[in-house]
C-alpha atoms as a PDB file:
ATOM      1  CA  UNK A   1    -171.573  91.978   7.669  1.00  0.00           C
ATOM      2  CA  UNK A   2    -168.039  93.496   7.446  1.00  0.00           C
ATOM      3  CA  UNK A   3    -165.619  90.893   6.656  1.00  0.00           C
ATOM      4  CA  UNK A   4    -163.227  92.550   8.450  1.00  0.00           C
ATOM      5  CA  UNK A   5    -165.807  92.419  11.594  1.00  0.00           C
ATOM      6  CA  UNK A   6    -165.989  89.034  11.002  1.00  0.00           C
ATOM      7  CA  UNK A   7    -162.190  87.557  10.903  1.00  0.00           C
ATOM      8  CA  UNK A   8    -161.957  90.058  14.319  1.00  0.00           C
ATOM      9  CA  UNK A   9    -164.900  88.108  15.877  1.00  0.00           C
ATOM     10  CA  UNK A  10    -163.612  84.983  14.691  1.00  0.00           C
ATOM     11  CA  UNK A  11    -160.435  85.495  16.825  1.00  0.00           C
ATOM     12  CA  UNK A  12    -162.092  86.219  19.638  1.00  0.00           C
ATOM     13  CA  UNK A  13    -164.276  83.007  19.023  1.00  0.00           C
ATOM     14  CA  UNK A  14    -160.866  81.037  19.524  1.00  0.00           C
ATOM     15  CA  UNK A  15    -159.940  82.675  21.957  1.00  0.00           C
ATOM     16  CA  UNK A  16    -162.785  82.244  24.319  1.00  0.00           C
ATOM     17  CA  UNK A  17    -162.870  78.664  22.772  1.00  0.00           C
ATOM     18  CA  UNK A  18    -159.029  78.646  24.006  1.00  0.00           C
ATOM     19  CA  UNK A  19    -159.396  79.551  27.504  1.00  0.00           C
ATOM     20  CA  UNK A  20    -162.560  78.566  28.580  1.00  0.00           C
ATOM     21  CA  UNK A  21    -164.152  81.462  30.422  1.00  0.00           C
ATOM     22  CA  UNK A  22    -164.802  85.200  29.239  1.00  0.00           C
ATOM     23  CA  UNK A  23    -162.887  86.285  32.015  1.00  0.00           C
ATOM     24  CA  UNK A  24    -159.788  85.118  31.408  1.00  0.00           C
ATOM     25  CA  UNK A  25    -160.092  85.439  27.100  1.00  0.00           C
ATOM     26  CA  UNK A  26    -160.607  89.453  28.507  1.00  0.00           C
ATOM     27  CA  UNK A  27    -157.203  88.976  30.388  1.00  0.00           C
ATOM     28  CA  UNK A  28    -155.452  87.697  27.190  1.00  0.00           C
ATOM     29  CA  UNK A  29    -156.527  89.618  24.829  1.00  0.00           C
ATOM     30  CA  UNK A  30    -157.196  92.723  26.627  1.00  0.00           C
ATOM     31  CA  UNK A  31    -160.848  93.308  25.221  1.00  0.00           C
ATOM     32  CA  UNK A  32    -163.119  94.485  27.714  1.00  0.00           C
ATOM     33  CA  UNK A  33    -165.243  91.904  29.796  1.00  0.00           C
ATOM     34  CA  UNK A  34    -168.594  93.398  28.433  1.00  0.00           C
ATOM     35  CA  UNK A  35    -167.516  93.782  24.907  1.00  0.00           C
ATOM     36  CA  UNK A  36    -165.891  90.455  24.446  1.00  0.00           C
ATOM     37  CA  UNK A  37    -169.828  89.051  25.722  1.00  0.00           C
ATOM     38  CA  UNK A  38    -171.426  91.285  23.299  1.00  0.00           C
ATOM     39  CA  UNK A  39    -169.213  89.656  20.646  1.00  0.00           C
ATOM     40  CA  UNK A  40    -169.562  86.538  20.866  1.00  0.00           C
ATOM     41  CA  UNK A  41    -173.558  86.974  21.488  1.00  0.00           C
ATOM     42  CA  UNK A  42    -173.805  88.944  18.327  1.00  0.00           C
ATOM     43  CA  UNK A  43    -172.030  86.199  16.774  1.00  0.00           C
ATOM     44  CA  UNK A  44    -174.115  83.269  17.822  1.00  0.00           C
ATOM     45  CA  UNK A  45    -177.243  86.220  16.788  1.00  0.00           C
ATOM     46  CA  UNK A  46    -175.971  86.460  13.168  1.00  0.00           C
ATOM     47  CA  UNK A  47    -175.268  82.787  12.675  1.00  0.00           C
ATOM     48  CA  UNK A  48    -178.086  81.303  14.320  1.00  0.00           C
ATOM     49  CA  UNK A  49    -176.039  78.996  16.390  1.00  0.00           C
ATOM     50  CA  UNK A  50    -175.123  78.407  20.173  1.00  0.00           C
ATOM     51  CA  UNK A  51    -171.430  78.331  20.225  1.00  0.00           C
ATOM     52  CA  UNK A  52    -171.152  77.985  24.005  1.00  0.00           C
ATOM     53  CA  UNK A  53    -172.640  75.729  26.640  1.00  0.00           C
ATOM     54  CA  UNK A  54    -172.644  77.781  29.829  1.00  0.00           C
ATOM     55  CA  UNK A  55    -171.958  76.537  33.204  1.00  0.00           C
ATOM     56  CA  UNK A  56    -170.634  78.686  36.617  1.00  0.00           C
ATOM     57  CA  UNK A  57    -167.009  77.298  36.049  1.00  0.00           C
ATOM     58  CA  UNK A  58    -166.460  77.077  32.394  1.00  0.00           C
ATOM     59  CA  UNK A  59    -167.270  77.889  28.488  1.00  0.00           C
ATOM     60  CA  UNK A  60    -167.640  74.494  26.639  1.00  0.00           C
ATOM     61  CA  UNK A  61    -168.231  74.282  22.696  1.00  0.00           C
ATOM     62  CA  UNK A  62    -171.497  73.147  21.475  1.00  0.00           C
ATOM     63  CA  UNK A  63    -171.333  70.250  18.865  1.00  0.00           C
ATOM     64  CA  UNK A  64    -171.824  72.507  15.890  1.00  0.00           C
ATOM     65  CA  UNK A  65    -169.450  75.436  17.903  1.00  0.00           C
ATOM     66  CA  UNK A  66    -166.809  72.331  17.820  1.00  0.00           C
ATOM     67  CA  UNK A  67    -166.289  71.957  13.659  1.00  0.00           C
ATOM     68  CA  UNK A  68    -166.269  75.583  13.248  1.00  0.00           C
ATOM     69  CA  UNK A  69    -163.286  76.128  15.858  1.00  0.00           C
ATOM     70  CA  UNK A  70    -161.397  73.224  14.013  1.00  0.00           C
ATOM     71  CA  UNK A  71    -161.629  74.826  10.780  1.00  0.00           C
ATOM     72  CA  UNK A  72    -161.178  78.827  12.849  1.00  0.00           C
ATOM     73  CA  UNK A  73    -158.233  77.567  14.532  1.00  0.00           C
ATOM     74  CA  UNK A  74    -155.644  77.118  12.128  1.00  0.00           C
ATOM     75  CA  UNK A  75    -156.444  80.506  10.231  1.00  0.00           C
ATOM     76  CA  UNK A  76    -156.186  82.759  13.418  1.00  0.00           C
ATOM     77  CA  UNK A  77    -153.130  80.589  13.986  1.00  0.00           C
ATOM     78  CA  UNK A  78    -151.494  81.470  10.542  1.00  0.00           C
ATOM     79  CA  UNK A  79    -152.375  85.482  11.043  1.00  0.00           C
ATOM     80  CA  UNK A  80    -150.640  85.454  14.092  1.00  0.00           C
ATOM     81  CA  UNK A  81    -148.168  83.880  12.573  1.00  0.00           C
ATOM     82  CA  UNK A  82    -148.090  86.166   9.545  1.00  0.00           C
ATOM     83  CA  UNK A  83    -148.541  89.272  11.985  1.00  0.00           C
ATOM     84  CA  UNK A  84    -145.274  87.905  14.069  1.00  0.00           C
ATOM     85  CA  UNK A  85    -143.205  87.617  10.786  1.00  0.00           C
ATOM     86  CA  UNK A  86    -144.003  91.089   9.459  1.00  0.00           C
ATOM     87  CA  UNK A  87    -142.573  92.222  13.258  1.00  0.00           C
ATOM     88  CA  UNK A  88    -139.496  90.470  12.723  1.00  0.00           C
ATOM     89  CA  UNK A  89    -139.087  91.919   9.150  1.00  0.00           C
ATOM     90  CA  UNK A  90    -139.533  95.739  10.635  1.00  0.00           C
ATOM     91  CA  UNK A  91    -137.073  94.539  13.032  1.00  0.00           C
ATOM     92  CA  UNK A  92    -134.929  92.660  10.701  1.00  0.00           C
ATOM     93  CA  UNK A  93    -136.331  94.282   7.315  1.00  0.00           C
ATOM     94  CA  UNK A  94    -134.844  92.744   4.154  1.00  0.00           C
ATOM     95  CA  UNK A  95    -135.775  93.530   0.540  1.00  0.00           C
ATOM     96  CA  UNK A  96    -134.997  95.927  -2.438  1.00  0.00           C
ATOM     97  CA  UNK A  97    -134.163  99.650  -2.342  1.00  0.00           C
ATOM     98  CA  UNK A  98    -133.758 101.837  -5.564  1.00  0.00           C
ATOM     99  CA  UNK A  99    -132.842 105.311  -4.045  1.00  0.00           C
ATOM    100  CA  UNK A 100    -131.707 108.595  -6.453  1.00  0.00           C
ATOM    101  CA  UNK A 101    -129.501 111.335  -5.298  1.00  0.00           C
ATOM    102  CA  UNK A 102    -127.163 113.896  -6.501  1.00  0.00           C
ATOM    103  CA  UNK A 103    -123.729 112.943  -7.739  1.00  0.00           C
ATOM    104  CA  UNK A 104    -121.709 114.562  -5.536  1.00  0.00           C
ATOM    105  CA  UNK A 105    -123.769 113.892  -2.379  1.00  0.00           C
ATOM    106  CA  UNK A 106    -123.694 110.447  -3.169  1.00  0.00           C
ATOM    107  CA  UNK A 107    -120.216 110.434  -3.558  1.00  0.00           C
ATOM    108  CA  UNK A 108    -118.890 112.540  -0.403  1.00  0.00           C
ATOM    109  CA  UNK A 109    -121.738 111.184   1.999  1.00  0.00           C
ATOM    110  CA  UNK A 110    -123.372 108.714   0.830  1.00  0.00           C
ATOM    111  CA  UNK A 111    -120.742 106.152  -0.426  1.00  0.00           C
ATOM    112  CA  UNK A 112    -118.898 105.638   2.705  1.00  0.00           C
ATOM    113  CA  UNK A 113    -122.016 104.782   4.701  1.00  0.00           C
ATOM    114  CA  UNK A 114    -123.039 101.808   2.020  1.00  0.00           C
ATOM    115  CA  UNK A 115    -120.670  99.557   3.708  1.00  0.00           C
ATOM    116  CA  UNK A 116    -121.835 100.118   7.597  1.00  0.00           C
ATOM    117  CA  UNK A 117    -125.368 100.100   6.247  1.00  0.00           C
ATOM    118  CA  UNK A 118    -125.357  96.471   3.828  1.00  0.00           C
ATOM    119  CA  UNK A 119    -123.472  95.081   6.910  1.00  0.00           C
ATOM    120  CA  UNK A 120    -126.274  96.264   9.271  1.00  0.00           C
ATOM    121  CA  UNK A 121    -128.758  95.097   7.537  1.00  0.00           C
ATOM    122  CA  UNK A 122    -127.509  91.855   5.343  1.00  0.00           C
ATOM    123  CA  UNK A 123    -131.219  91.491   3.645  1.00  0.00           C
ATOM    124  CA  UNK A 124    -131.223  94.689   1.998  1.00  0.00           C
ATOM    125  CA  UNK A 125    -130.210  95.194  -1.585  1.00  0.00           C
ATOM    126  CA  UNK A 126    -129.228  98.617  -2.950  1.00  0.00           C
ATOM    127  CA  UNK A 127    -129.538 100.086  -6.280  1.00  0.00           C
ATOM    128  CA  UNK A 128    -127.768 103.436  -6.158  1.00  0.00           C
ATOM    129  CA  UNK A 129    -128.652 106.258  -9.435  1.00  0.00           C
ATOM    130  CA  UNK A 130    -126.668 109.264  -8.682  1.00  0.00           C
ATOM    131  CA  UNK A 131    -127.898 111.941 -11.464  1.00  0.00           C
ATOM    132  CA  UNK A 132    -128.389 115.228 -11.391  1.00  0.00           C
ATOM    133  CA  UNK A 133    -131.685 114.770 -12.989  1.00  0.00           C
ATOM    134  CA  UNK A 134    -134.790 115.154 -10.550  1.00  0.00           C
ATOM    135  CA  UNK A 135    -136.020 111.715 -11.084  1.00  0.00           C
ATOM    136  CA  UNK A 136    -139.715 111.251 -11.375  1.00  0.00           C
ATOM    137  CA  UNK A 137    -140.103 108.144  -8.519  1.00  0.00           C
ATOM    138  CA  UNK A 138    -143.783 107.138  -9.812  1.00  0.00           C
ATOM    139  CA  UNK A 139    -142.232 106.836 -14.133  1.00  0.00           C
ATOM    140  CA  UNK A 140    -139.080 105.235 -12.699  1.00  0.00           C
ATOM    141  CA  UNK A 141    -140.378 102.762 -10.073  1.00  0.00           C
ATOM    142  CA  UNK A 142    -137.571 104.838  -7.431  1.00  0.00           C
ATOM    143  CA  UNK A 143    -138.329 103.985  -3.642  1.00  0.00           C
ATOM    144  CA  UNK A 144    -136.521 107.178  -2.446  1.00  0.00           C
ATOM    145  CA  UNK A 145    -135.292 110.550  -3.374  1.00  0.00           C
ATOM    146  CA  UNK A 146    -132.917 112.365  -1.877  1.00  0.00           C
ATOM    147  CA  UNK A 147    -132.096 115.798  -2.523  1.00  0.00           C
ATOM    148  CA  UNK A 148    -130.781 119.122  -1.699  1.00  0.00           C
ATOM    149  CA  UNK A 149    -132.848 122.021  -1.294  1.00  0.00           C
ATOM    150  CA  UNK A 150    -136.798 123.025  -2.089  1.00  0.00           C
ATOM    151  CA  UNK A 151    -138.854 120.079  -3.530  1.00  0.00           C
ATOM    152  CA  UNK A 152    -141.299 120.573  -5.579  1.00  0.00           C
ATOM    153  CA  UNK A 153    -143.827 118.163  -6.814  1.00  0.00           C
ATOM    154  CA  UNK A 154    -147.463 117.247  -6.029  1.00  0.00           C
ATOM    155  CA  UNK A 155    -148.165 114.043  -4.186  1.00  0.00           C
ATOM    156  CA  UNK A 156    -145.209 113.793  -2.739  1.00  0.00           C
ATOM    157  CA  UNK A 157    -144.327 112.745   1.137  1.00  0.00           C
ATOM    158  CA  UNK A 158    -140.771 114.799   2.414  1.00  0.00           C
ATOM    159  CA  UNK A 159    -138.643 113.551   5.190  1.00  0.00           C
ATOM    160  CA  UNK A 160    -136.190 116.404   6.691  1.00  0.00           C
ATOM    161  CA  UNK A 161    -133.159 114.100   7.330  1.00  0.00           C
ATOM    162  CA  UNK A 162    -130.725 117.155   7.964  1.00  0.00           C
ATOM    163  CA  UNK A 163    -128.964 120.669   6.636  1.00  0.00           C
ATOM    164  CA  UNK A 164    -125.923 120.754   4.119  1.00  0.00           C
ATOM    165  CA  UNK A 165    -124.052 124.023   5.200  1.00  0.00           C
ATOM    166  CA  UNK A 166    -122.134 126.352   2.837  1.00  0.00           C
ATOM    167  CA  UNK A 167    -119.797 128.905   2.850  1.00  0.00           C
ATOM    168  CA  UNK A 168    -117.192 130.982   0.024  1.00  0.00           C
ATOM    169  CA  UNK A 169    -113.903 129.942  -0.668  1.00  0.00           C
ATOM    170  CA  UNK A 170    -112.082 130.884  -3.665  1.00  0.00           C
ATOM    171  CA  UNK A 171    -107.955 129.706  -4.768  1.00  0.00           C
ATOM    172  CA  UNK A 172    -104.775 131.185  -3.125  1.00  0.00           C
ATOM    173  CA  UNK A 173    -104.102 132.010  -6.662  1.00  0.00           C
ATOM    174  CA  UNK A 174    -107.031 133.373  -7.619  1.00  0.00           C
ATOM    175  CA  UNK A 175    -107.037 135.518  -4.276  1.00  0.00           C
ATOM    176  CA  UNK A 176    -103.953 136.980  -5.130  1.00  0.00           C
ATOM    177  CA  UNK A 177    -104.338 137.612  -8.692  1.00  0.00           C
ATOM    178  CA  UNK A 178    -107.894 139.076  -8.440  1.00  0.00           C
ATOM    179  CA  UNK A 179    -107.895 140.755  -4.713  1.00  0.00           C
ATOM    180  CA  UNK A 180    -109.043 139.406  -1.536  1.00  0.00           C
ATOM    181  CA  UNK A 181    -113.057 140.908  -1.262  1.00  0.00           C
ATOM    182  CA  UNK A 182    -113.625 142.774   2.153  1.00  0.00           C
ATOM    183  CA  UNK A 183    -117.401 142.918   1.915  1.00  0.00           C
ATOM    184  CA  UNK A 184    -119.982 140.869   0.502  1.00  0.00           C
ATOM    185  CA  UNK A 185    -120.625 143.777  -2.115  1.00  0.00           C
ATOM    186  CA  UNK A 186    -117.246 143.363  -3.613  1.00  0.00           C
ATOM    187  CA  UNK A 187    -118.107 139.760  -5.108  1.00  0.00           C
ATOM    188  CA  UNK A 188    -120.213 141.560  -7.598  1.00  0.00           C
ATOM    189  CA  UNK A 189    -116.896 142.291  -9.329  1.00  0.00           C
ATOM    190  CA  UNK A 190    -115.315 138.769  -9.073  1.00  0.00           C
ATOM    191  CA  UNK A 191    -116.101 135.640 -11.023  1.00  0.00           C
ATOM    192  CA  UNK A 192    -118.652 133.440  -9.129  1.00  0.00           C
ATOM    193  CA  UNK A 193    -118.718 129.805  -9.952  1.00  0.00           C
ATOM    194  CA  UNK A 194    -122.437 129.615  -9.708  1.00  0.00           C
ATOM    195  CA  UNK A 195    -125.213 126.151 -10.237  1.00  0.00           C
ATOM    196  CA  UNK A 196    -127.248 126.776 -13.018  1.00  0.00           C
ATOM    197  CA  UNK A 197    -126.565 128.265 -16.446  1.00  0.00           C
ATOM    198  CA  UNK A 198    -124.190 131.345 -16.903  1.00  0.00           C
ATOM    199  CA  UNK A 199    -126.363 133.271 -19.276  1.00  0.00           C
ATOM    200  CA  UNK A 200    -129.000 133.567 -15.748  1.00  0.00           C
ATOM    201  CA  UNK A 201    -128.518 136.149 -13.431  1.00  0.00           C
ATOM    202  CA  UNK A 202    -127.652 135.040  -9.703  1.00  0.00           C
ATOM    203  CA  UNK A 203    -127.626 136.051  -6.153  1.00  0.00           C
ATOM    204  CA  UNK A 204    -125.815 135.000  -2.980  1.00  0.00           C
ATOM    205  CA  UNK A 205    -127.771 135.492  -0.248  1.00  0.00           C
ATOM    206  CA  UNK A 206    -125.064 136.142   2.829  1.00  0.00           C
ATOM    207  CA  UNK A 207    -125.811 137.080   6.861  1.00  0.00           C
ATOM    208  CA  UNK A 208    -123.842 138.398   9.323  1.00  0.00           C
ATOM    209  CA  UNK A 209    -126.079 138.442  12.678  1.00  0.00           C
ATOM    210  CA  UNK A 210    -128.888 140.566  11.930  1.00  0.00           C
ATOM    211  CA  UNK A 211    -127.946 141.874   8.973  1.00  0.00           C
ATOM    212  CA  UNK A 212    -128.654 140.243   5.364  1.00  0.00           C
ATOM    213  CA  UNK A 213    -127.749 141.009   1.928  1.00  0.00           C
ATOM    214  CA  UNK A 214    -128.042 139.751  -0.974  1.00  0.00           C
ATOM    215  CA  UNK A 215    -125.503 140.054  -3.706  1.00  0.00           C
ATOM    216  CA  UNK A 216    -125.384 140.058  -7.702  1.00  0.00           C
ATOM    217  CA  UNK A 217    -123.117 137.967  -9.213  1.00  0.00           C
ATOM    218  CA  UNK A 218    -121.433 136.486 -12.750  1.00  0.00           C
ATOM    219  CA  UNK A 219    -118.775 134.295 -14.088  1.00  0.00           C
ATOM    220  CA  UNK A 220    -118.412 132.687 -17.362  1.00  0.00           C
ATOM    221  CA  UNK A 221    -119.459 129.107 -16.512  1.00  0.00           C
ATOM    222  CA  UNK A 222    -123.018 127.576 -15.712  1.00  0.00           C
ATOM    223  CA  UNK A 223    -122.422 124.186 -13.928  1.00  0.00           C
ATOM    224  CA  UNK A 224    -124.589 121.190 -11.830  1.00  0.00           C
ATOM    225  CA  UNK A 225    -122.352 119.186 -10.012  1.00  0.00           C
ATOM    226  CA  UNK A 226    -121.133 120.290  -7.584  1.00  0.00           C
ATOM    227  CA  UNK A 227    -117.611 118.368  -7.498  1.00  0.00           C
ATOM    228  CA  UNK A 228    -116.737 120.281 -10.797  1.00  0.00           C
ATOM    229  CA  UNK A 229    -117.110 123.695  -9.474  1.00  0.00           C
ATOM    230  CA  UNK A 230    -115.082 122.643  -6.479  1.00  0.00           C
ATOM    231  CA  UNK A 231    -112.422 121.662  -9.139  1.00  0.00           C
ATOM    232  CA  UNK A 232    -112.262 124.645 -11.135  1.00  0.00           C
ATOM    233  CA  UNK A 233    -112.471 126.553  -7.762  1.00  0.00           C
ATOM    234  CA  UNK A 234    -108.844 125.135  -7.127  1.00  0.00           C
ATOM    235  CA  UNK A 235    -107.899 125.742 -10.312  1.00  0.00           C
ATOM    236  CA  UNK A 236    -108.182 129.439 -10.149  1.00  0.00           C
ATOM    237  CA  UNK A 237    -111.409 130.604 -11.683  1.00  0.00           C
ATOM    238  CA  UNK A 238    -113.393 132.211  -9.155  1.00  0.00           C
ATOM    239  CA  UNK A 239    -114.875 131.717  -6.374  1.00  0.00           C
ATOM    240  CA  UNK A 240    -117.172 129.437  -4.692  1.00  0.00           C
ATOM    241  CA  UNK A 241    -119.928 128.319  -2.553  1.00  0.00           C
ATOM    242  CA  UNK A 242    -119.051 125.293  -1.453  1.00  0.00           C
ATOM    243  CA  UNK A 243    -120.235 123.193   1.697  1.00  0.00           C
ATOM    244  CA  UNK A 244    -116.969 123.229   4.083  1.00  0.00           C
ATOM    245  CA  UNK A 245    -117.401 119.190   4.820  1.00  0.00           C
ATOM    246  CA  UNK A 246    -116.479 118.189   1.234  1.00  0.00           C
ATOM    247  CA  UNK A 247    -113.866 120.912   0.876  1.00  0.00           C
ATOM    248  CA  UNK A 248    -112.122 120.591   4.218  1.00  0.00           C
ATOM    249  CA  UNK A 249    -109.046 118.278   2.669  1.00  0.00           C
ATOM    250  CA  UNK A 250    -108.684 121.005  -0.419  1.00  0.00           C
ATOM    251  CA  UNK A 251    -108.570 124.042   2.663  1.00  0.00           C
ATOM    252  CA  UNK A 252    -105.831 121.401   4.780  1.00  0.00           C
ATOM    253  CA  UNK A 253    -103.706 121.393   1.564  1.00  0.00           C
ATOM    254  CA  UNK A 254    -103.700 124.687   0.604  1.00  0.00           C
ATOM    255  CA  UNK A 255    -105.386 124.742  -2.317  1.00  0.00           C
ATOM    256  CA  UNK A 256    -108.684 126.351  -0.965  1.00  0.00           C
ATOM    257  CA  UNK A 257    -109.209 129.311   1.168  1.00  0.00           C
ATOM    258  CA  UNK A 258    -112.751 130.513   2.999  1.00  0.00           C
ATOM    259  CA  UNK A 259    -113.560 134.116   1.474  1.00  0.00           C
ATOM    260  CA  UNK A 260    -116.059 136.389   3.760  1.00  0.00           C
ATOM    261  CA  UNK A 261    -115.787 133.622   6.703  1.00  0.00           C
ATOM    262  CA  UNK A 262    -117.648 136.577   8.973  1.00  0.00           C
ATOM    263  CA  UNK A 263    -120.619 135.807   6.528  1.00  0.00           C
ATOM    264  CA  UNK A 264    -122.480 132.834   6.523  1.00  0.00           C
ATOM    265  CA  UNK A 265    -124.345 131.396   3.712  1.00  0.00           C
ATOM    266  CA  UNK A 266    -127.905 129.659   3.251  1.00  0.00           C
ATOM    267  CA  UNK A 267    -127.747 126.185   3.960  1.00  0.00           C
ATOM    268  CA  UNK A 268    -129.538 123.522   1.837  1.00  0.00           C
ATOM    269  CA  UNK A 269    -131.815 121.111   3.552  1.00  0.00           C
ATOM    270  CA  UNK A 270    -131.562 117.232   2.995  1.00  0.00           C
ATOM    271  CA  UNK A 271    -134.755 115.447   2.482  1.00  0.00           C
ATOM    272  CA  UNK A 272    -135.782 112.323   1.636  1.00  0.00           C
ATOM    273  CA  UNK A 273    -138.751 112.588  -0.854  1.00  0.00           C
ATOM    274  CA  UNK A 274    -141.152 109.091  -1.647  1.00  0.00           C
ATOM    275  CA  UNK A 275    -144.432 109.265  -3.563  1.00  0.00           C
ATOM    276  CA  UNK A 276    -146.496 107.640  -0.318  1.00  0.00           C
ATOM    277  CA  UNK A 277    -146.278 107.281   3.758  1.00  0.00           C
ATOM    278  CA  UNK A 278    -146.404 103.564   3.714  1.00  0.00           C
ATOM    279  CA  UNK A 279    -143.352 102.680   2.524  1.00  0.00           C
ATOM    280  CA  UNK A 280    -141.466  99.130   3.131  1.00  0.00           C
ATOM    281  CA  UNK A 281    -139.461  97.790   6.015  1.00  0.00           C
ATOM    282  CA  UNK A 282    -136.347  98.392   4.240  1.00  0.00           C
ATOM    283  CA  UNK A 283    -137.167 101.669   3.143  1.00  0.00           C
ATOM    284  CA  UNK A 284    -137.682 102.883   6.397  1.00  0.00           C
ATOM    285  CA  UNK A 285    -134.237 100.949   7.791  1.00  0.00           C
ATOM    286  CA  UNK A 286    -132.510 102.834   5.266  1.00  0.00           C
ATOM    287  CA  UNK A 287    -134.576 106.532   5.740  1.00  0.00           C
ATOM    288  CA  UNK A 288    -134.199 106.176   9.892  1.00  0.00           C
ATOM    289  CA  UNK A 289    -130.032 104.900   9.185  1.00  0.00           C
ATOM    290  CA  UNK A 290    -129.554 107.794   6.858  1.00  0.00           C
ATOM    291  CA  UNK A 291    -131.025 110.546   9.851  1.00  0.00           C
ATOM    292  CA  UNK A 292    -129.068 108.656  12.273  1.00  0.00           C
ATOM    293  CA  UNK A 293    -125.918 108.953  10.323  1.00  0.00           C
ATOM    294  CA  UNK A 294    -125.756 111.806   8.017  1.00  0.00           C
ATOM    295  CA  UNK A 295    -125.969 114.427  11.516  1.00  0.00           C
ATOM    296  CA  UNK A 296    -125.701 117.198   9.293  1.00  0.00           C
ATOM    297  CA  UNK A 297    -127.550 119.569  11.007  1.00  0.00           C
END
């Protein structure tokens, strides 16, 4: 016999005990008049006992049916209990989070939602790594990744919780010591401020409508955060792809310009990576307040 089987049979057992007819244990639990008799038949089959003395009116407990409620009640009484508390925690979730992300994301996007989320959810605890290391979430006991573009890794369960958009800008001063380009092909003779190392080859990938190219380019410094390049970006070394959100004060004052602005580049999708599907109450608060609030798409 299942024990599963059983603990579901003994609930039903109380609640038949409970109300005193089939009919109306049906109504309350919702379990179907004819399977709620087979039940409790098979039960009193497998332990060799009458559990219910049957009259037209009512369901009464046998002597022996009597003892075994006393000691069924209470534990169908504490799961429901248990069962109501793990409700209120999805609806009130408290706990631990350790989450990863990218320096600058966490920075720009991240940061200023910490406050609106710990006071939304007062039972939560953050712990906050911003690396540019891809964490590995099993080694380091993380509950959550986030990060920008393709994820790779076996085993692992992806959330799309929105898009990061990019575009070119470049320096007033660079602009007008190096020319302003006219066509995506002319970046191929500017400095790029690329991700990644300088001794590898890259390629922006630009679209206008229909048409896509895809362009060579080369500069003198291999960087991965993000928040440096948009530094040396104002400082005159080249130019940029940058996502317009976290540049949008530097364009206001002047010290950043869009290049191309007919083109647009590749966005980079957010996601939110964990090793499994069943992840905790406060995992998910903070996963479903992130897609809520991020509305970067």
């Amino acid at each position: 016999m299942n024990k599963f089987t059983a603990l579901d049979d003994m609930a039903l057992f109380v609640a038949v005990a409970q109300a005193g007819s089939l009919n109306k244990a049906s109504t309350q639990t919702g379990v179907p008049l004819a399977t709620l008799s087979r039940r409790i038949a098979q039960m009193e089959q497998r332990l060799a006992v009458r559990l219910f003395e049957r009259s037209t009116r009512r369901l009464t407990l046998t002597a022996a049916a009597q003892r075994f409620y006393e000691r069924c009640e209470p534990v169908v009484a504490q799961a429901l209990l248990a069962e109501e508390a793990l409700r209120e925690t999805a609806e009130r979730p408290e706990g631990h989070v350790r989450v990863t992300m990218p320096v600058d994301f966490g920075q720009f996007w991240v940061a200023p939602l910490v406050p609106e989320f710990l006071a939304r959810f007062p039972g939560i605890s953050l712990d906050l790594d911003l690396s540019a290391q891809v964490v590995d979430l099993r080694a380091e006991a993380v509950d959550v990744a986030l990060r920008l573009g393709t994820v790779r890794g076996e085993q692992l369960v992806v959330r799309r919780l929105g898009r990061v958009e990019q575009a070119l800008f470049a320096s007033p001063q660079y602009l007008a010591r190096a020319g302003r380009p006219k066509q995506p092909a002319d970046l191929s003779a500017h400095q790029a401020l690329v991700l990644g190392s300088a001794q590898r080859s890259s390629r922006w990938r630009l679209s206008q409508g229909k048409e896509v190219v895809e362009v060579p380019v080369r500069g003198p410094l291999g960087l991965n955060n993000i928040g440096m390049v948009q530094r040396l970006t104002e400082q005159g070394l080249g130019v940029a792809m940058l996502p317009p959100q976290q540049v949008r004060d530097s364009v206001l004052a002047g010290r950043l310009e869009p290049v191309l602005p007919a083109w647009a580049a590749p966005s980079l999708p957010l996601q939110a990576v964990t090793t499994t599907r069943l992840v905790s109450a406060a995992v998910r608060a903070w996963l479903d307040f992130l897609a809520q609030r991020l509305s970067l798409d």
